[in-house]
C-alpha atoms as a PDB file:
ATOM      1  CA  UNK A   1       8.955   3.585   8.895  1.00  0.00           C
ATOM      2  CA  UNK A   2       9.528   3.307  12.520  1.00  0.00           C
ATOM      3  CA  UNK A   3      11.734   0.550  12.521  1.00  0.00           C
ATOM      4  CA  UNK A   4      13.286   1.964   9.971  1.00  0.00           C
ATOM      5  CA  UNK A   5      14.022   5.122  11.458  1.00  0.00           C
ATOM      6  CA  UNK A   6      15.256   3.161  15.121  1.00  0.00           C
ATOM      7  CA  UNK A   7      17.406   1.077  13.161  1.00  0.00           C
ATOM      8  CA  UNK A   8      19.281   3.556  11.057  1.00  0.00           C
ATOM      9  CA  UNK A   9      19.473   5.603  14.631  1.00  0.00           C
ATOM     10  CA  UNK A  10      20.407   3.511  16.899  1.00  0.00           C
ATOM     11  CA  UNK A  11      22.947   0.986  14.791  1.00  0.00           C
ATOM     12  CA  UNK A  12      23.049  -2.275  17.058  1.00  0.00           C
ATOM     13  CA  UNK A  13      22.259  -0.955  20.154  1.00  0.00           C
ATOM     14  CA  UNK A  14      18.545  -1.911  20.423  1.00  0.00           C
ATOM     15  CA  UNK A  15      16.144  -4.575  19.190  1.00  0.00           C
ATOM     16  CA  UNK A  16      13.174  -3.437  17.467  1.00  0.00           C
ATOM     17  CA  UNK A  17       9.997  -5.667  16.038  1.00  0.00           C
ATOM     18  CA  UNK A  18       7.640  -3.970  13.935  1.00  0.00           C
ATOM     19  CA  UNK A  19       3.646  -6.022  14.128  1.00  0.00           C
ATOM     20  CA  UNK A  20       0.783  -4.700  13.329  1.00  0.00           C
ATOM     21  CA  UNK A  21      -2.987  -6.416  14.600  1.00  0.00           C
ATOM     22  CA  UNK A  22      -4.486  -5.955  11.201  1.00  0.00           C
ATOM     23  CA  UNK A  23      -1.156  -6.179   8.800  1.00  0.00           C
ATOM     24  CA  UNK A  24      -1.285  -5.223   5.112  1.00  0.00           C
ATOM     25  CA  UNK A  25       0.014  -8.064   2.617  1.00  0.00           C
ATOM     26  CA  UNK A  26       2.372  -5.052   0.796  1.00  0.00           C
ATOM     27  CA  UNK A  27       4.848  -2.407   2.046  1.00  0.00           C
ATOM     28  CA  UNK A  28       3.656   1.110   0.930  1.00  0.00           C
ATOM     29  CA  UNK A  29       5.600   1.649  -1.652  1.00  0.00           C
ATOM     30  CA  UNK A  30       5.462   5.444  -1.033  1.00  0.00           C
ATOM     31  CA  UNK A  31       6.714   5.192   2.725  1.00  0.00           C
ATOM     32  CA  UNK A  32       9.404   3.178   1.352  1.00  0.00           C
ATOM     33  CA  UNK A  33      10.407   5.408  -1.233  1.00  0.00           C
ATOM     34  CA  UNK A  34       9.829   8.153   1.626  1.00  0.00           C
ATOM     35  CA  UNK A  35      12.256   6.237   3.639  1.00  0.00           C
ATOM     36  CA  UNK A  36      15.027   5.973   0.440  1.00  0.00           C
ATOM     37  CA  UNK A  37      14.921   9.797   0.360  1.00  0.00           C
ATOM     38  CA  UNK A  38      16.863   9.920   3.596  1.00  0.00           C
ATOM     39  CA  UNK A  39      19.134   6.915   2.868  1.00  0.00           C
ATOM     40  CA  UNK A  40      17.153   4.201   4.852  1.00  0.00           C
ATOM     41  CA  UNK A  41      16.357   1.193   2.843  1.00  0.00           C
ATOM     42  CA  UNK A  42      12.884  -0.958   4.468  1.00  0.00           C
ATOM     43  CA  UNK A  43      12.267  -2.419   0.730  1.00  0.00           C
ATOM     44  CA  UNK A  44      13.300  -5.789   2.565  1.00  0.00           C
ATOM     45  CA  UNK A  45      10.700  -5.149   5.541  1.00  0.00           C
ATOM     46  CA  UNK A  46       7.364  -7.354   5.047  1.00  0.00           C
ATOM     47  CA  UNK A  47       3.783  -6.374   6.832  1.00  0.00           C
ATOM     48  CA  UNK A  48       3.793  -9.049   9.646  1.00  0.00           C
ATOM     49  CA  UNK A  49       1.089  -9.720  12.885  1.00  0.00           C
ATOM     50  CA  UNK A  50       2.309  -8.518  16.465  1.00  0.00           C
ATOM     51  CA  UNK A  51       3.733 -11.269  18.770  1.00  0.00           C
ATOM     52  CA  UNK A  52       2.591 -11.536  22.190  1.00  0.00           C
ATOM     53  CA  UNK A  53       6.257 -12.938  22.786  1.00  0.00           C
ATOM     54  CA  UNK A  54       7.551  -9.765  21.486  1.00  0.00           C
ATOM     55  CA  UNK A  55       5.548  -7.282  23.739  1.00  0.00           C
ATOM     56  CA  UNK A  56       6.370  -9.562  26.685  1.00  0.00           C
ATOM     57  CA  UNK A  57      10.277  -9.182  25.939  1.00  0.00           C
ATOM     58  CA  UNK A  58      10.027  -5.730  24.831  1.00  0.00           C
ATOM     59  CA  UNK A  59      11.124  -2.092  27.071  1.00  0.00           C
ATOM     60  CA  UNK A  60       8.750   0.027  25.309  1.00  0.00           C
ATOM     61  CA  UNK A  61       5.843  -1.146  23.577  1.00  0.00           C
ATOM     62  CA  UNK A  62       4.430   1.915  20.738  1.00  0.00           C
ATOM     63  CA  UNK A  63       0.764   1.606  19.335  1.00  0.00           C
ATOM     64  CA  UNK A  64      -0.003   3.203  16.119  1.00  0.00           C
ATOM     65  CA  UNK A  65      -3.775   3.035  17.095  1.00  0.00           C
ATOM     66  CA  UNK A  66      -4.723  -0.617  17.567  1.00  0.00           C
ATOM     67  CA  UNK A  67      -6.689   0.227  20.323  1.00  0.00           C
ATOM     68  CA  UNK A  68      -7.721  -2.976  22.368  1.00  0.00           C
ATOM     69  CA  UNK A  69      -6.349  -5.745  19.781  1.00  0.00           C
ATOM     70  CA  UNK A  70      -2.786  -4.882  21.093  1.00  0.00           C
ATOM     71  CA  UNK A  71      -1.868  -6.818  24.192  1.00  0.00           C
ATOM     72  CA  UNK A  72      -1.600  -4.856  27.216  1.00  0.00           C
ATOM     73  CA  UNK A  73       1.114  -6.195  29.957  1.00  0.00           C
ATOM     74  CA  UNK A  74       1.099  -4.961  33.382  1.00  0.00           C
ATOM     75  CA  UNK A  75       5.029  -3.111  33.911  1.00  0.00           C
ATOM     76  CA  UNK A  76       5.379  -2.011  30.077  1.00  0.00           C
ATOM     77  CA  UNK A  77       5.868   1.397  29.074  1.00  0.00           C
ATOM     78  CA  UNK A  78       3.206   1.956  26.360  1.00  0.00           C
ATOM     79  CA  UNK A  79       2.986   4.890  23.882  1.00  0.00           C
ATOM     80  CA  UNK A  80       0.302   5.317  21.165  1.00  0.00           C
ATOM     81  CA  UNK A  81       1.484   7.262  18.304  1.00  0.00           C
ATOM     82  CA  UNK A  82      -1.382   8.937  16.668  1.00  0.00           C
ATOM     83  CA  UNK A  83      -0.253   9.293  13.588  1.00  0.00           C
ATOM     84  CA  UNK A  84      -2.004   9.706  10.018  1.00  0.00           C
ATOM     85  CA  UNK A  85      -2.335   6.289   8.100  1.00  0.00           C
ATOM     86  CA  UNK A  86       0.207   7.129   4.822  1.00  0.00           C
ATOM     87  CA  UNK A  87      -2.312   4.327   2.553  1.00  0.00           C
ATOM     88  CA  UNK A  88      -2.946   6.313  -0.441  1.00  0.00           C
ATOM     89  CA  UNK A  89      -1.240   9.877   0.261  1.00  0.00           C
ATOM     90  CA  UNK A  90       0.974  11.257  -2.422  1.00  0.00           C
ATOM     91  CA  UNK A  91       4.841  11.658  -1.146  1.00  0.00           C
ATOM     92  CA  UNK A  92       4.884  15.089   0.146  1.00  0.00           C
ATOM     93  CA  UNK A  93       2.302  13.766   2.713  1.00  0.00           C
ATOM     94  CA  UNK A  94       4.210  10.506   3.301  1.00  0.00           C
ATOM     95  CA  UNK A  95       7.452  12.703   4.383  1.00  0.00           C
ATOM     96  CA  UNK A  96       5.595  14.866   6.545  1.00  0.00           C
ATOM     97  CA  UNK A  97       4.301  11.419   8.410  1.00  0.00           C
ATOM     98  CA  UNK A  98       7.973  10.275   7.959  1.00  0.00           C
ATOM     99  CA  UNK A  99       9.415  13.556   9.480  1.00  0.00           C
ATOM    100  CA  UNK A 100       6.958  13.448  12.504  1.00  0.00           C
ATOM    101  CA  UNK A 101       7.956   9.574  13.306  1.00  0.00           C
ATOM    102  CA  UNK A 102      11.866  10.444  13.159  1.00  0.00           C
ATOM    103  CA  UNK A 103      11.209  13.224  15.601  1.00  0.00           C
ATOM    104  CA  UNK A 104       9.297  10.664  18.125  1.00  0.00           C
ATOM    105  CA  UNK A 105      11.917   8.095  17.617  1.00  0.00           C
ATOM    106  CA  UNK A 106      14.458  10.226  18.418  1.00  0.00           C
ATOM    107  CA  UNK A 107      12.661  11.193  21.923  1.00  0.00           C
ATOM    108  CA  UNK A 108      12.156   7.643  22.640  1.00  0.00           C
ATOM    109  CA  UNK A 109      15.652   6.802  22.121  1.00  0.00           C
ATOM    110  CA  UNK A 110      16.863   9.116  24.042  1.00  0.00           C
ATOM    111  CA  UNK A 111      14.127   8.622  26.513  1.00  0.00           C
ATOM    112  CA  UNK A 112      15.671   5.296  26.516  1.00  0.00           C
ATOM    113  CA  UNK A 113      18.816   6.149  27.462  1.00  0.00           C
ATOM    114  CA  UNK A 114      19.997   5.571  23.865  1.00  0.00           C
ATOM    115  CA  UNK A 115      21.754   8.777  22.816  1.00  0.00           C
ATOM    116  CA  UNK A 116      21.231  10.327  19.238  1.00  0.00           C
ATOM    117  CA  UNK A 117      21.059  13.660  18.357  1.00  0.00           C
END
């Protein structure tokens, strides 16, 4: 949903790889219907490992709690988002977790020095 969300913000203007240490083999088909609601379609998206290549290339570098699998470079700006896993919650959950990840995007785009309102 992150991805989704920086994206949909921030048009062409940034790069963004979503990994995960410990990927699923489906989407969450509630965070992507989640994700519909507010006009952002990730149905294409696909649960995929991090790449060490990535992080190395990468500004800003945001953990969603894979604590020391996640490759830790000296000069990256690291954030980890704790943020409740959405396997299994019903929809009005999922849009809460959605809601809360828009509103950190948001901050770290514009921490970034990308501007969206």
């Amino acid at each position: 949903m992150a991805a989704g969300w920086v994206r949909h913000l921030a048009q062409d203007r940034v790069d963004v790889y979503s990994g995960g240490s410990d990927p699923g083999k489906h989407l969450n088909p509630t965070a992507v219907e989640a994700m519909r609601e507010v006009g952002i379609d990730i149905s294409n998206e696909f649960p995929k490992p991090f790449a060490t290549e990535v992080v190395q290339a990468a500004d800003a570098v945001i953990t969603m709690g894979c604590g020391d699998t996640c490759p830790i470079l000296p000069g990256k700006r690291y954030e980890d988002w704790v943020l409740e896993d959405p396997a299994g919650l019903d929809i009005e959950a999922v849009r809460k977790i959605r809601d809360d990840i828009h509103r950190r995007v948001v901050g770290l785009l514009n921490d970034l020095g990308v501007d969206i309102k």
